[in-house]
N, C-alpha and C. Protein backbone atom coordinates (compact mmCIF):
# COMPACT_ATOMS: atom_id res chain seq x y z
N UNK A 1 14.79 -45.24 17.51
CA UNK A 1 15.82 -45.48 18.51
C UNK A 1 15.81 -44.40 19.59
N UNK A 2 15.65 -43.54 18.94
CA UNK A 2 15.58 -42.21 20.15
C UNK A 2 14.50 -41.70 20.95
N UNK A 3 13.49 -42.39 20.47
CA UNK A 3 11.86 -42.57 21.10
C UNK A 3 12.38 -43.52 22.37
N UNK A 4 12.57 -44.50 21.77
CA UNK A 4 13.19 -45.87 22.42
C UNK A 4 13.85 -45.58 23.89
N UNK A 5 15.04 -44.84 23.50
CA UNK A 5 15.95 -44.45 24.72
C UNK A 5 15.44 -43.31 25.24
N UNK A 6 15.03 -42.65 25.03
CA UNK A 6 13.96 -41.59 25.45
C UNK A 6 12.76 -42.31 27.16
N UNK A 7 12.19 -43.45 26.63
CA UNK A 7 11.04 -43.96 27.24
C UNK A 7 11.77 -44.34 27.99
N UNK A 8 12.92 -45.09 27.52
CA UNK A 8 13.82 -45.81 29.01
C UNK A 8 14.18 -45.16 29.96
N UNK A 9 14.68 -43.78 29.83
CA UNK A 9 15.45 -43.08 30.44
C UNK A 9 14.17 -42.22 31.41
N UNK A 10 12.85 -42.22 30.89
CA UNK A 10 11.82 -41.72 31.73
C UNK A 10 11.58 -42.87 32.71
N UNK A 11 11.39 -43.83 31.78
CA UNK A 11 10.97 -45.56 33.57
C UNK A 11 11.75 -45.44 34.44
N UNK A 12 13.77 -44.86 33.82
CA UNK A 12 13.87 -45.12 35.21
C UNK A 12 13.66 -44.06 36.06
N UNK A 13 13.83 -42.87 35.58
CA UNK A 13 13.93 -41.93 36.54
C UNK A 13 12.72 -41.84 37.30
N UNK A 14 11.30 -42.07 36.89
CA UNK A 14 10.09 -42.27 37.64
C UNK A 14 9.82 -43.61 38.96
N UNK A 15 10.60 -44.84 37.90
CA UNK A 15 10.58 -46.34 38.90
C UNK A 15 11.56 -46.40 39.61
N UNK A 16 12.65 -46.08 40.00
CA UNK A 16 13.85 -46.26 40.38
C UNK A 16 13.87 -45.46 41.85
N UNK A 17 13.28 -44.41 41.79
CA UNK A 17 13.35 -43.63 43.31
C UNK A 17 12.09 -44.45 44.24
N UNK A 18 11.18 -44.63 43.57
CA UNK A 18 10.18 -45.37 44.58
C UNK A 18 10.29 -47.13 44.63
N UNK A 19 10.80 -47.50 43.71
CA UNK A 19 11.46 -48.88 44.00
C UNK A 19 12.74 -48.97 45.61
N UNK A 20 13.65 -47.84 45.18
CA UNK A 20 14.87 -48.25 46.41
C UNK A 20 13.80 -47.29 47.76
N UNK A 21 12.61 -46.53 47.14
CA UNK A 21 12.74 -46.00 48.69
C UNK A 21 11.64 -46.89 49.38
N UNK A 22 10.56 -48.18 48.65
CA UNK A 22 10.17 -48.50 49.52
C UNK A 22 10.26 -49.00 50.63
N UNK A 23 11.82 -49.51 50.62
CA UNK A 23 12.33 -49.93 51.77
C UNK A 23 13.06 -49.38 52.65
N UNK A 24 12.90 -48.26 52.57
CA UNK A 24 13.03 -47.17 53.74
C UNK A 24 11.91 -46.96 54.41
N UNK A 25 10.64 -46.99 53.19
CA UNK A 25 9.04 -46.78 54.58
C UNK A 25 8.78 -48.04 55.16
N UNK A 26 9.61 -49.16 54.50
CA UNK A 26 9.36 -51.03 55.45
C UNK A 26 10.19 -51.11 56.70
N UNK A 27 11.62 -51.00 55.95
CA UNK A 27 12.74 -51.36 57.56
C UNK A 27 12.68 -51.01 58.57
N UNK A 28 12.35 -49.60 58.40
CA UNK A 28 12.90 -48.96 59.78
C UNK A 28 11.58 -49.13 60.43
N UNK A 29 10.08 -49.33 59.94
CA UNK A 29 9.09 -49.28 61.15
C UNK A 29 8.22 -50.83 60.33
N UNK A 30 8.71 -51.91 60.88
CA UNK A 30 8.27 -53.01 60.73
C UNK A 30 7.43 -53.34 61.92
N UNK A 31 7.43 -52.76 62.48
CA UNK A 31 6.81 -52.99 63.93
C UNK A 31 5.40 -52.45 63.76
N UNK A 32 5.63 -51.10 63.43
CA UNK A 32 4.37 -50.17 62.83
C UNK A 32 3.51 -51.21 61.99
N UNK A 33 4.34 -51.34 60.48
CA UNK A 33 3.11 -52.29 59.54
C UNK A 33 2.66 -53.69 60.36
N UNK A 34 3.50 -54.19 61.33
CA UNK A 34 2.65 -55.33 61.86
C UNK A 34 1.05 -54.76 62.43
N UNK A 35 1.83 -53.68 63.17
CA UNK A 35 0.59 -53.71 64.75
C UNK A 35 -0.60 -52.98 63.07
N UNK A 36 -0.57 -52.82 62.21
CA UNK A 36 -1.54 -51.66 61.17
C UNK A 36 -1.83 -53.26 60.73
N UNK A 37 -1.20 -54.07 60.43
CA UNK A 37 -1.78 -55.62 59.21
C UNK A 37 -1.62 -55.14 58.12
N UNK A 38 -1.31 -56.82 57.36
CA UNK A 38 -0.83 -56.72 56.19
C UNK A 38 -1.29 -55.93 55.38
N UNK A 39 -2.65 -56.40 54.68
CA UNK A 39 -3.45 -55.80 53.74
C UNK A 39 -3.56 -54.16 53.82
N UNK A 40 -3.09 -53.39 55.20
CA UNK A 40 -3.97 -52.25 55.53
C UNK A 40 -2.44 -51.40 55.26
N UNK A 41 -1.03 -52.22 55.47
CA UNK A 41 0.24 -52.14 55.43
C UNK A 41 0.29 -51.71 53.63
N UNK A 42 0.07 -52.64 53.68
CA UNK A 42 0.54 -52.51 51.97
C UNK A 42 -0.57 -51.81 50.77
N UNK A 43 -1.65 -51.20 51.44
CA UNK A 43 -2.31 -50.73 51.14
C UNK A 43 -1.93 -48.63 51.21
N UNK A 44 -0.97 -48.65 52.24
CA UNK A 44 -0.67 -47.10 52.46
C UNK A 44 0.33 -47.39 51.70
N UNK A 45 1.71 -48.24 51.75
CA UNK A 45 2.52 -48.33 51.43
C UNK A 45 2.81 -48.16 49.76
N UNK A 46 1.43 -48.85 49.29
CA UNK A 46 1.44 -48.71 47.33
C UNK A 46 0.98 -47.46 46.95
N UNK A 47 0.29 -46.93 47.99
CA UNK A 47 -0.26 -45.80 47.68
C UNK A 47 0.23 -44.79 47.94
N UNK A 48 1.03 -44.91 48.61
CA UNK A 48 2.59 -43.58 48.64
C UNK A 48 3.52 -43.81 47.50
N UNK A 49 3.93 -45.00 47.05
CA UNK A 49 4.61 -45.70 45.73
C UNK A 49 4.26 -44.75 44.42
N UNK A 50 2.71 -45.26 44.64
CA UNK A 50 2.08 -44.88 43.18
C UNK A 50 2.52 -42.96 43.07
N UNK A 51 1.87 -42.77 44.15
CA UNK A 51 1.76 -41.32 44.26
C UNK A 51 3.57 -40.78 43.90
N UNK A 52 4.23 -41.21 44.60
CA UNK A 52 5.78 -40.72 44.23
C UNK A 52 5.86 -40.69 42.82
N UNK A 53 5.82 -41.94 42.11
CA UNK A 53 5.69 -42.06 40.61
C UNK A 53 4.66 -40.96 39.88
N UNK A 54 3.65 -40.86 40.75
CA UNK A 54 2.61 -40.27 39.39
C UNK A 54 3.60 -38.40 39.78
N UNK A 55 4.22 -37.79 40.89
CA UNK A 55 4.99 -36.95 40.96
C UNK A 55 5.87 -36.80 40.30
N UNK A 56 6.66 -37.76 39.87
CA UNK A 56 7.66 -37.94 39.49
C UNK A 56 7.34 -37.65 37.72
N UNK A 57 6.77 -38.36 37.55
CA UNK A 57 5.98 -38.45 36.14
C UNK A 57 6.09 -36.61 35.56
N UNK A 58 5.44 -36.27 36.82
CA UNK A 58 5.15 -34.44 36.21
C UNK A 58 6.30 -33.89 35.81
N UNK A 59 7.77 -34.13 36.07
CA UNK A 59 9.05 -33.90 36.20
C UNK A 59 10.08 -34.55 35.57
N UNK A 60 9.34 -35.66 34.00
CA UNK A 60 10.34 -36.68 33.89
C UNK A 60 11.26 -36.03 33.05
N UNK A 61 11.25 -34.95 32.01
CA UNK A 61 11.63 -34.23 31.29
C UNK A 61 13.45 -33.72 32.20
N UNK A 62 12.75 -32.76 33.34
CA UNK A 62 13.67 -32.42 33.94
C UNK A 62 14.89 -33.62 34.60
N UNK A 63 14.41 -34.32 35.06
CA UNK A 63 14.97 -35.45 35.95
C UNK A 63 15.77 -36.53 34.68
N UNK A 64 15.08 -36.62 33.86
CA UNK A 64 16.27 -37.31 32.35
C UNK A 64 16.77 -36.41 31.94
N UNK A 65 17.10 -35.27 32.12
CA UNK A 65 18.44 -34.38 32.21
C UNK A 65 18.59 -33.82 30.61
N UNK A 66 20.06 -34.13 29.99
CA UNK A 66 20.37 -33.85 29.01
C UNK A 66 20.45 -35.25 28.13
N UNK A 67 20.18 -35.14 26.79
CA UNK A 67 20.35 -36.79 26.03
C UNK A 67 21.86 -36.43 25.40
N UNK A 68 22.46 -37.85 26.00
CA UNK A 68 23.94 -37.36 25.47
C UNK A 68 24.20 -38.31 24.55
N UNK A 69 23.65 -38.41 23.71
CA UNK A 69 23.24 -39.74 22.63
C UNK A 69 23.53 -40.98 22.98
N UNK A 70 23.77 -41.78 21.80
CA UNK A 70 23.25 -43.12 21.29
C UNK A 70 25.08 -43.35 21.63
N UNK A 71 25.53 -44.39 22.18
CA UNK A 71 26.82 -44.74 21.99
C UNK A 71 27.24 -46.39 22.24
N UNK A 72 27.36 -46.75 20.54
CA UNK A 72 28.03 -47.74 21.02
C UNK A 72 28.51 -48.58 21.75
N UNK A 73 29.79 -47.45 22.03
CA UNK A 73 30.74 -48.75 23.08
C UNK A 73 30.00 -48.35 24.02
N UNK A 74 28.87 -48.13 24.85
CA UNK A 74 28.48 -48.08 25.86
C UNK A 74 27.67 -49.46 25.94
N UNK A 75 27.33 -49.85 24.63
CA UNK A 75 26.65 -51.28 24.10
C UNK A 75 27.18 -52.29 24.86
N UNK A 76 28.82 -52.17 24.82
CA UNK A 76 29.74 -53.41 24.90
C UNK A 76 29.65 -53.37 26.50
N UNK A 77 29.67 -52.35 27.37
CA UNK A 77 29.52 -52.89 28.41
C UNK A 77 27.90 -53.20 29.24
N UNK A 78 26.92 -52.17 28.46
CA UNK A 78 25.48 -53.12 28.74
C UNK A 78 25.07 -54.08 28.34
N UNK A 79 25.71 -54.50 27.78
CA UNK A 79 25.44 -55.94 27.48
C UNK A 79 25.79 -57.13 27.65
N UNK A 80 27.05 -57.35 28.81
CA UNK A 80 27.51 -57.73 29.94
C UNK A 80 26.72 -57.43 31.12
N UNK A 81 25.94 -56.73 31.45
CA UNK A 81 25.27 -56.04 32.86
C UNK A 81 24.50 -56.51 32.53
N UNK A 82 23.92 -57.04 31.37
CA UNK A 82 22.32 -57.16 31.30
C UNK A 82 22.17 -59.15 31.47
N UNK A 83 23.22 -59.49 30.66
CA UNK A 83 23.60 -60.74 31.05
C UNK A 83 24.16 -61.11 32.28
N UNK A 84 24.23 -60.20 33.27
CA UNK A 84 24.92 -60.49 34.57
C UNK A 84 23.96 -60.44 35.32
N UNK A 85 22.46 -59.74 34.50
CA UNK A 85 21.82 -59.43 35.72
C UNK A 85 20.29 -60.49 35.41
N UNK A 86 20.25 -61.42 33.88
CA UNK A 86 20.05 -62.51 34.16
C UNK A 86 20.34 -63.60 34.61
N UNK A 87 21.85 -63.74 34.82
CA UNK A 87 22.45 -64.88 35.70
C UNK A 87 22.04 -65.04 36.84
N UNK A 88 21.58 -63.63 37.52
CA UNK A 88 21.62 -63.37 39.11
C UNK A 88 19.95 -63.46 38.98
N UNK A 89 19.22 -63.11 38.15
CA UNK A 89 17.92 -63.16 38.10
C UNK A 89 17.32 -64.78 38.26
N UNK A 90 18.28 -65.36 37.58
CA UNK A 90 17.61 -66.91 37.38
C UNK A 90 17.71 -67.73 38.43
N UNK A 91 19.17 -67.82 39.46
CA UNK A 91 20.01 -68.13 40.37
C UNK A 91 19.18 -68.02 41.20
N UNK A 92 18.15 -66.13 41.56
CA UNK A 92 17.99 -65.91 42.87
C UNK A 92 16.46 -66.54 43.26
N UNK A 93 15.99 -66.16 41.57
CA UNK A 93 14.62 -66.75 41.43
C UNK A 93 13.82 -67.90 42.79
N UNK A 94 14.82 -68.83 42.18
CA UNK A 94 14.56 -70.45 42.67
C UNK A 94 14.54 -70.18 44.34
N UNK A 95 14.65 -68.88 44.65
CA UNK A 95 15.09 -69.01 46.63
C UNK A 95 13.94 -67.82 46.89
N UNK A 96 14.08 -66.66 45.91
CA UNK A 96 13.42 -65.28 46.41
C UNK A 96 12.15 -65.55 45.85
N UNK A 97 10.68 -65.79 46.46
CA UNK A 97 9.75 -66.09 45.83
C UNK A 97 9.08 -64.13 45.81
N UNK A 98 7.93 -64.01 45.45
CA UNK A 98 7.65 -62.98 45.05
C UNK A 98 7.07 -62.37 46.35
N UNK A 99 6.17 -63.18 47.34
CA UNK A 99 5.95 -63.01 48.31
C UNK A 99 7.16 -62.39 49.41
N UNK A 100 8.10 -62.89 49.30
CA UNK A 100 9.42 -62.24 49.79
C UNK A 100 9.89 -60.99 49.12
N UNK A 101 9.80 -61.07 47.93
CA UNK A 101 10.38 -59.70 47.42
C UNK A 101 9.43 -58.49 47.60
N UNK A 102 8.37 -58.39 47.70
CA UNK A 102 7.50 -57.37 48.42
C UNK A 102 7.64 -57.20 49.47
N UNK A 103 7.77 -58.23 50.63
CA UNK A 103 8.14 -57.70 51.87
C UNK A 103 7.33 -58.15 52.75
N UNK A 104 6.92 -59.07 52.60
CA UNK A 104 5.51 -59.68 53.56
C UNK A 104 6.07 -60.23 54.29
N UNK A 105 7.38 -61.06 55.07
CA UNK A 105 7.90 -61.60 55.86
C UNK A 105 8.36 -60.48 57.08
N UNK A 106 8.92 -59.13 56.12
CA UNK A 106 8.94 -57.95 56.87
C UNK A 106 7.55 -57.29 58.17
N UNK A 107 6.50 -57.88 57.12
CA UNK A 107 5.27 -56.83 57.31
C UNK A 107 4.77 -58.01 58.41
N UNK A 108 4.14 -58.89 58.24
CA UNK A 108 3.14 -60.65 58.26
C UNK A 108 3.67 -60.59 59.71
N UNK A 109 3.03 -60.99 60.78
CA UNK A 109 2.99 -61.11 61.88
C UNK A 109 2.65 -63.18 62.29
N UNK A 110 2.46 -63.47 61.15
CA UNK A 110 2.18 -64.61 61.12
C UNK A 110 3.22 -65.64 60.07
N UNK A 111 3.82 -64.86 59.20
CA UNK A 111 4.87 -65.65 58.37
C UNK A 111 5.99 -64.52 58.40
N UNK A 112 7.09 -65.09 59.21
CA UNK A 112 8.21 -64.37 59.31
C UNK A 112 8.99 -64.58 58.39
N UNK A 113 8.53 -65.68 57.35
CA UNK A 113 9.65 -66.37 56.96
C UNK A 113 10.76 -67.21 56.80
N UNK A 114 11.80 -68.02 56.20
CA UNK A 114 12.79 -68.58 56.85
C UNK A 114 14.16 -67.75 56.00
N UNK A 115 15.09 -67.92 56.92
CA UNK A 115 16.23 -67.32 56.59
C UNK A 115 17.26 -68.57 55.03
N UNK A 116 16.97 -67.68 54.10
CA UNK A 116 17.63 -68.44 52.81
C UNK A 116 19.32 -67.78 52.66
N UNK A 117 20.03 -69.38 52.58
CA UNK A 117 20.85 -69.29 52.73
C UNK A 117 22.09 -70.32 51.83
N UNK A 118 20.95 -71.45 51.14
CA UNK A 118 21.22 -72.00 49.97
C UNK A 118 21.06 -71.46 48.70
N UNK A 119 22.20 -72.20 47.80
CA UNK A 119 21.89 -71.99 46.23
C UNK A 119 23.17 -70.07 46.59
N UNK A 120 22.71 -69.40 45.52
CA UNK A 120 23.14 -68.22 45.05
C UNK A 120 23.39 -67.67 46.50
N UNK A 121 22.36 -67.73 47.19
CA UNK A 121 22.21 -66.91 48.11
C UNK A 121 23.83 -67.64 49.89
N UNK A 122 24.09 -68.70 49.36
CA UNK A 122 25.16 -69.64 49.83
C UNK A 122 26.66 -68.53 49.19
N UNK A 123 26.42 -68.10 48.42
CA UNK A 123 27.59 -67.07 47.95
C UNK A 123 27.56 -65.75 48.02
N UNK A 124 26.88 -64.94 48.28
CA UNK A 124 26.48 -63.70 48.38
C UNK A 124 25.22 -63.31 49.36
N UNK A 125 25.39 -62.64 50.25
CA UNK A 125 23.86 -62.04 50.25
C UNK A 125 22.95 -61.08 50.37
N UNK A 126 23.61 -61.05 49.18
CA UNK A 126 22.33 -59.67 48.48
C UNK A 126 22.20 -59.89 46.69
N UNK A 127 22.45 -60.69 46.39
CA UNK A 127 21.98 -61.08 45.11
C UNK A 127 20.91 -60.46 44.21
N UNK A 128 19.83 -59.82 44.83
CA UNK A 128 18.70 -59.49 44.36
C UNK A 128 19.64 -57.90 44.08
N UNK A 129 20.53 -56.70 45.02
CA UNK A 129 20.26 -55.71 45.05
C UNK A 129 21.41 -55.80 43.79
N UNK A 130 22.68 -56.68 43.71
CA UNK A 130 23.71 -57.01 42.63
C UNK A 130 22.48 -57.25 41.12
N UNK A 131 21.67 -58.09 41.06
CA UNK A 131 20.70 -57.85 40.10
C UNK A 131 20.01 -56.64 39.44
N UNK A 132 19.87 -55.82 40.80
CA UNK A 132 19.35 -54.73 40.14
C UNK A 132 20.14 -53.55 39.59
N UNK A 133 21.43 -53.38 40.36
CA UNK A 133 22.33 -52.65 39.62
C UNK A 133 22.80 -53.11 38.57
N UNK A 134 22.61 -54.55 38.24
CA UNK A 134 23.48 -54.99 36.99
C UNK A 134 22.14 -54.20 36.12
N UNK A 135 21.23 -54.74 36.11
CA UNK A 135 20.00 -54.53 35.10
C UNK A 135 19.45 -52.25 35.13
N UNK A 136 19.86 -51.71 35.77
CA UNK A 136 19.58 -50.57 35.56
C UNK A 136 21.28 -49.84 34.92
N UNK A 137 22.37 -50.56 35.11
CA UNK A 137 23.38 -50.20 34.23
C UNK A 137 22.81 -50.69 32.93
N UNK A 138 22.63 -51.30 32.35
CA UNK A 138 21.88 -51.54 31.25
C UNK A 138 21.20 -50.90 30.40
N UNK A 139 20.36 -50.34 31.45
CA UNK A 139 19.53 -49.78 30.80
C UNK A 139 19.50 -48.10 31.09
N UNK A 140 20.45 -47.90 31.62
CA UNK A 140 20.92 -46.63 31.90
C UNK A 140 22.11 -46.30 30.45
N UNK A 141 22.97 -47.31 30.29
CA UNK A 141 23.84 -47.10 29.12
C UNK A 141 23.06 -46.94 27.96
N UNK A 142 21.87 -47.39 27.85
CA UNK A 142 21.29 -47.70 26.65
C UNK A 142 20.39 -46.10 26.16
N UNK A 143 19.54 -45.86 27.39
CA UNK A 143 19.07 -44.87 27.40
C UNK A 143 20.56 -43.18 27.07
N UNK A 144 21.21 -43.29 28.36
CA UNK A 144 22.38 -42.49 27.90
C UNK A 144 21.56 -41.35 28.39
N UNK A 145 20.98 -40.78 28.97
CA UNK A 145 20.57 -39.48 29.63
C UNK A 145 21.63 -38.89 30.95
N UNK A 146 21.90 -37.85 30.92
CA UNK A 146 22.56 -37.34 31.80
C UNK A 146 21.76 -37.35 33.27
N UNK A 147 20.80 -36.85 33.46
CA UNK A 147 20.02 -37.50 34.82
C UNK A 147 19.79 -38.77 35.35
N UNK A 148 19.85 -39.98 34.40
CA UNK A 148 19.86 -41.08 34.69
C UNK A 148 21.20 -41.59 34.81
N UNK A 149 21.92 -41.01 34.46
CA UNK A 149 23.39 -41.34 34.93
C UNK A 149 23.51 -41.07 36.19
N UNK A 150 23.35 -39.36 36.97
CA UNK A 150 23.39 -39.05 38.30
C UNK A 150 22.29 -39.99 39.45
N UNK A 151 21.49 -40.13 38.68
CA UNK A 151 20.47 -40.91 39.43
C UNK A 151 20.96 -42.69 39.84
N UNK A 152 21.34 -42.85 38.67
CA UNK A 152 22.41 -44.40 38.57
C UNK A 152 23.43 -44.56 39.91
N UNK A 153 24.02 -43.33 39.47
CA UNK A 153 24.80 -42.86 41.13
C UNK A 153 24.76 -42.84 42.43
N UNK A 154 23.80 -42.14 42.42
CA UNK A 154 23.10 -42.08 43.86
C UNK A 154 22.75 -43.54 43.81
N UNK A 155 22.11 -44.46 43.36
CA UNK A 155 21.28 -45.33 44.31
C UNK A 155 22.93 -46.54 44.61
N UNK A 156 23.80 -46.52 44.77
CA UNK A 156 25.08 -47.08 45.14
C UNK A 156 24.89 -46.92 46.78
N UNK A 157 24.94 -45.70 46.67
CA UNK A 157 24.95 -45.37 48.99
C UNK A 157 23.36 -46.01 49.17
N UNK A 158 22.72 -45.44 48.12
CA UNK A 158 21.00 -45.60 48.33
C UNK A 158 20.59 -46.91 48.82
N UNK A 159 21.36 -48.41 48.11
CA UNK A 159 20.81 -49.49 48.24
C UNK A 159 21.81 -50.28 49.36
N UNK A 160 23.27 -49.12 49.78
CA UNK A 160 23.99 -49.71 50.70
C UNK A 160 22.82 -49.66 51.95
N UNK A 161 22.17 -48.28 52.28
CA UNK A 161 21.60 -47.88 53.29
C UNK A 161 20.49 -48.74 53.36
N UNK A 162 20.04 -49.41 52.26
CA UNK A 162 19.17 -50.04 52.44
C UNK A 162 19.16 -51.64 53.20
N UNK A 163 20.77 -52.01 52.91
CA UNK A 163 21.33 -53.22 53.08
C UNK A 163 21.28 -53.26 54.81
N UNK A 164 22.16 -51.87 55.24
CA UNK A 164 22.28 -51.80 56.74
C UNK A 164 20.77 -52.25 57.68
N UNK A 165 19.73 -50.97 56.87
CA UNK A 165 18.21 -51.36 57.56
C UNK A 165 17.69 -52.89 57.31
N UNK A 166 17.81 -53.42 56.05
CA UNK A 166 17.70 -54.70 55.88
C UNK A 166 18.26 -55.64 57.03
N UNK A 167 19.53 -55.74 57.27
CA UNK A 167 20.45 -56.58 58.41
C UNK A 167 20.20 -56.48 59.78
N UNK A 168 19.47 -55.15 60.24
CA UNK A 168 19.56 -54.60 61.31
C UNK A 168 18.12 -55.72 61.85
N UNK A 169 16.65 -55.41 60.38
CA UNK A 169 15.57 -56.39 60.41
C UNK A 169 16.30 -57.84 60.59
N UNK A 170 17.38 -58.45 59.98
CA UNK A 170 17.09 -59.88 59.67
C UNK A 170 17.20 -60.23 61.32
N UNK A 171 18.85 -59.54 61.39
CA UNK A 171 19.06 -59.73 62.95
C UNK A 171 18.02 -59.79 63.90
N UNK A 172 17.15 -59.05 64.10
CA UNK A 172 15.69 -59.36 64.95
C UNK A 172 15.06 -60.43 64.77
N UNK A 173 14.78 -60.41 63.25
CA UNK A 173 14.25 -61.72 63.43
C UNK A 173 14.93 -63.25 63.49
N UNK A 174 16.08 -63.25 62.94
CA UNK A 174 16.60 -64.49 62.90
C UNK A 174 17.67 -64.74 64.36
N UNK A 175 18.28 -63.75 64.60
CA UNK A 175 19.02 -63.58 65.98
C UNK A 175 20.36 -64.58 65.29
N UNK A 176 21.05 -65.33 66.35
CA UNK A 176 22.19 -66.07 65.85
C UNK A 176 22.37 -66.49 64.55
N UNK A 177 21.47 -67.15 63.92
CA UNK A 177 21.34 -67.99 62.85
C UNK A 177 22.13 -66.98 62.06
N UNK A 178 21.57 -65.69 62.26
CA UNK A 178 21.87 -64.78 60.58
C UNK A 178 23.09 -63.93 61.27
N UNK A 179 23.55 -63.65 62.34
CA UNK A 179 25.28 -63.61 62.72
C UNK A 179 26.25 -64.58 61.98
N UNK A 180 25.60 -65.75 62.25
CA UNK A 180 26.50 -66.71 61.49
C UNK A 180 26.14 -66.65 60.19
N UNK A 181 25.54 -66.35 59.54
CA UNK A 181 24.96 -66.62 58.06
C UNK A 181 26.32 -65.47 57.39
N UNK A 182 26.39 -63.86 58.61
CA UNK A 182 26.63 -63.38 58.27
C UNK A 182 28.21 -63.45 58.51
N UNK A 183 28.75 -64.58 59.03
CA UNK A 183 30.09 -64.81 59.06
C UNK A 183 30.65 -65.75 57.74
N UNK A 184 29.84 -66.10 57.68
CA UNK A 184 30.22 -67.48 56.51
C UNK A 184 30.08 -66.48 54.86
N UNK A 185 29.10 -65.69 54.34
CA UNK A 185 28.81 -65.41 53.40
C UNK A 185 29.23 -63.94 53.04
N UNK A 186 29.62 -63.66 52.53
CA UNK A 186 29.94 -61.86 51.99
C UNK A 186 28.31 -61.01 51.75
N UNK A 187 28.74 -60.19 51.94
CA UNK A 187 27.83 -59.18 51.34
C UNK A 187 26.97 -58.94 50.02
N UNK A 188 28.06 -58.87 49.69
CA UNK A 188 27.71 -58.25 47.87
C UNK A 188 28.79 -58.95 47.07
N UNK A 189 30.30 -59.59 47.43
CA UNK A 189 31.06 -59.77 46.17
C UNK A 189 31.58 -61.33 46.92
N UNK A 190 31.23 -62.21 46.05
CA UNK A 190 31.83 -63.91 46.39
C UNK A 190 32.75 -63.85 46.76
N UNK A 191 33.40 -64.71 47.30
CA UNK A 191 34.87 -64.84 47.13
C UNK A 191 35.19 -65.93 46.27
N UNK A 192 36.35 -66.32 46.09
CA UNK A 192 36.88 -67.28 45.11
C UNK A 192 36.05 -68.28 45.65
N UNK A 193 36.50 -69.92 45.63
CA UNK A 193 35.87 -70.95 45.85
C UNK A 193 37.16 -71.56 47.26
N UNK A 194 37.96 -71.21 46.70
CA UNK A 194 38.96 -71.70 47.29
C UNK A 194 38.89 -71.57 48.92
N UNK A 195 38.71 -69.93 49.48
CA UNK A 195 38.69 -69.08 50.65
C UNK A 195 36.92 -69.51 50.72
N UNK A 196 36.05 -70.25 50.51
CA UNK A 196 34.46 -69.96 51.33
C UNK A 196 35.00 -71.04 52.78
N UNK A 197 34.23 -71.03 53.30
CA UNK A 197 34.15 -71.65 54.50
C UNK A 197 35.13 -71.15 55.47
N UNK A 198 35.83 -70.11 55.37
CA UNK A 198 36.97 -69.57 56.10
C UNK A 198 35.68 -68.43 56.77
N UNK A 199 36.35 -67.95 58.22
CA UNK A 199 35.38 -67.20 58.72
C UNK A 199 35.73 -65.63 58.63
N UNK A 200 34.76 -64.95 58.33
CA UNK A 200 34.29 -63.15 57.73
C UNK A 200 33.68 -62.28 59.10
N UNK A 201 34.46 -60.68 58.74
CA UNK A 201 34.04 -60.05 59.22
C UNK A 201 32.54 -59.12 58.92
């Protein structure tokens, strides 16, 4: 068990900083990876990834902090998060193909993409980043490391900032469409059923 939570508490602290920061080296210079092309894009881009991780790796000891054991009731609420964050996994699936979740609509000078706005994504939109906090509470309770707790922390502003650069992209590319997308739909938390179709700031 303590091997177990041990290994967890190293994935995240190694996957978790270069997961939220690749989209800090995408958003803000999408313009850049066009005029560079895809292949040549995502070719620097994995290879700064990898490299963060294999850094990170040298440091996992320090960065999983203190082990503040094994706890229970920490069970009762990862295990709600983990089921919350297959609900949102299955939901978003059917809209977010994989090609999108890398970022090729970002990068692709030739497939921009279309703006999804049915299904899950008709109630929220950011579904994918609500997925991933559900699923690293999870596995942050489980593990129970004191660095992966602070680290858990941080990525809250981490994946807001990411949301802003995200919106700032859609807006370019979609222009009106995604103003209105972004009047009709919340952010991050549904609203009842009752209040949708009422208009948002």
């Amino acid at each position: 068990m303590d091997e177990a939570r041990y290994f967890i508490a190293v994935l995240l602290v190694v996957t978790l900083i270069p997961a939220i920061s690749a989209w800090y080296v995408i958003h803000p210079f999408t313009q850049f990876w066009r005029r560079l092309g895809t292949v040549a894009s995502f070719s620097v881009i994995y290879s700064l990834l990898i490299s963060c991780c294999m850094l990170l790796w040298e440091f996992r000891a320090t960065l999983a902090g203190s082990d503040l054991g094994f706890r229970p009731w920490l069970m009762l609420l990862a295990v709600p998060a983990a089921v919350l964050g297959i609900g949102i996994a299955r939901a978003r699936r059917r809209f977010l193909t994989q090609r999108i979740l890398v970022g090729v609509p970002e990068i692709s000078t030739s497939d921009k993409g279309r703006l999804i706005t049915e299904g899950i994504y008709g109630r929220v939109r950011n579904p994918r980043y609500l997925e991933f906090l559900a699923f690293s509470f999870a596995y942050a309770a489980f593990a129970n490391y004191a660095g992966v707790w602070v680290l858990y922390a941080l990525t809250f502003p981490a994946i807001h900032l990411v949301v802003m650069l995200e919106e700032r992209e859609l807006r370019e590319r979609f222009g009106a469409e995604y103003e209105e997308y972004c009047r009709r739909v919340p952010r991050y938390l549904p609203e009842p059923r009752a209040r949708r179709g009422q208009s948002r700031i």
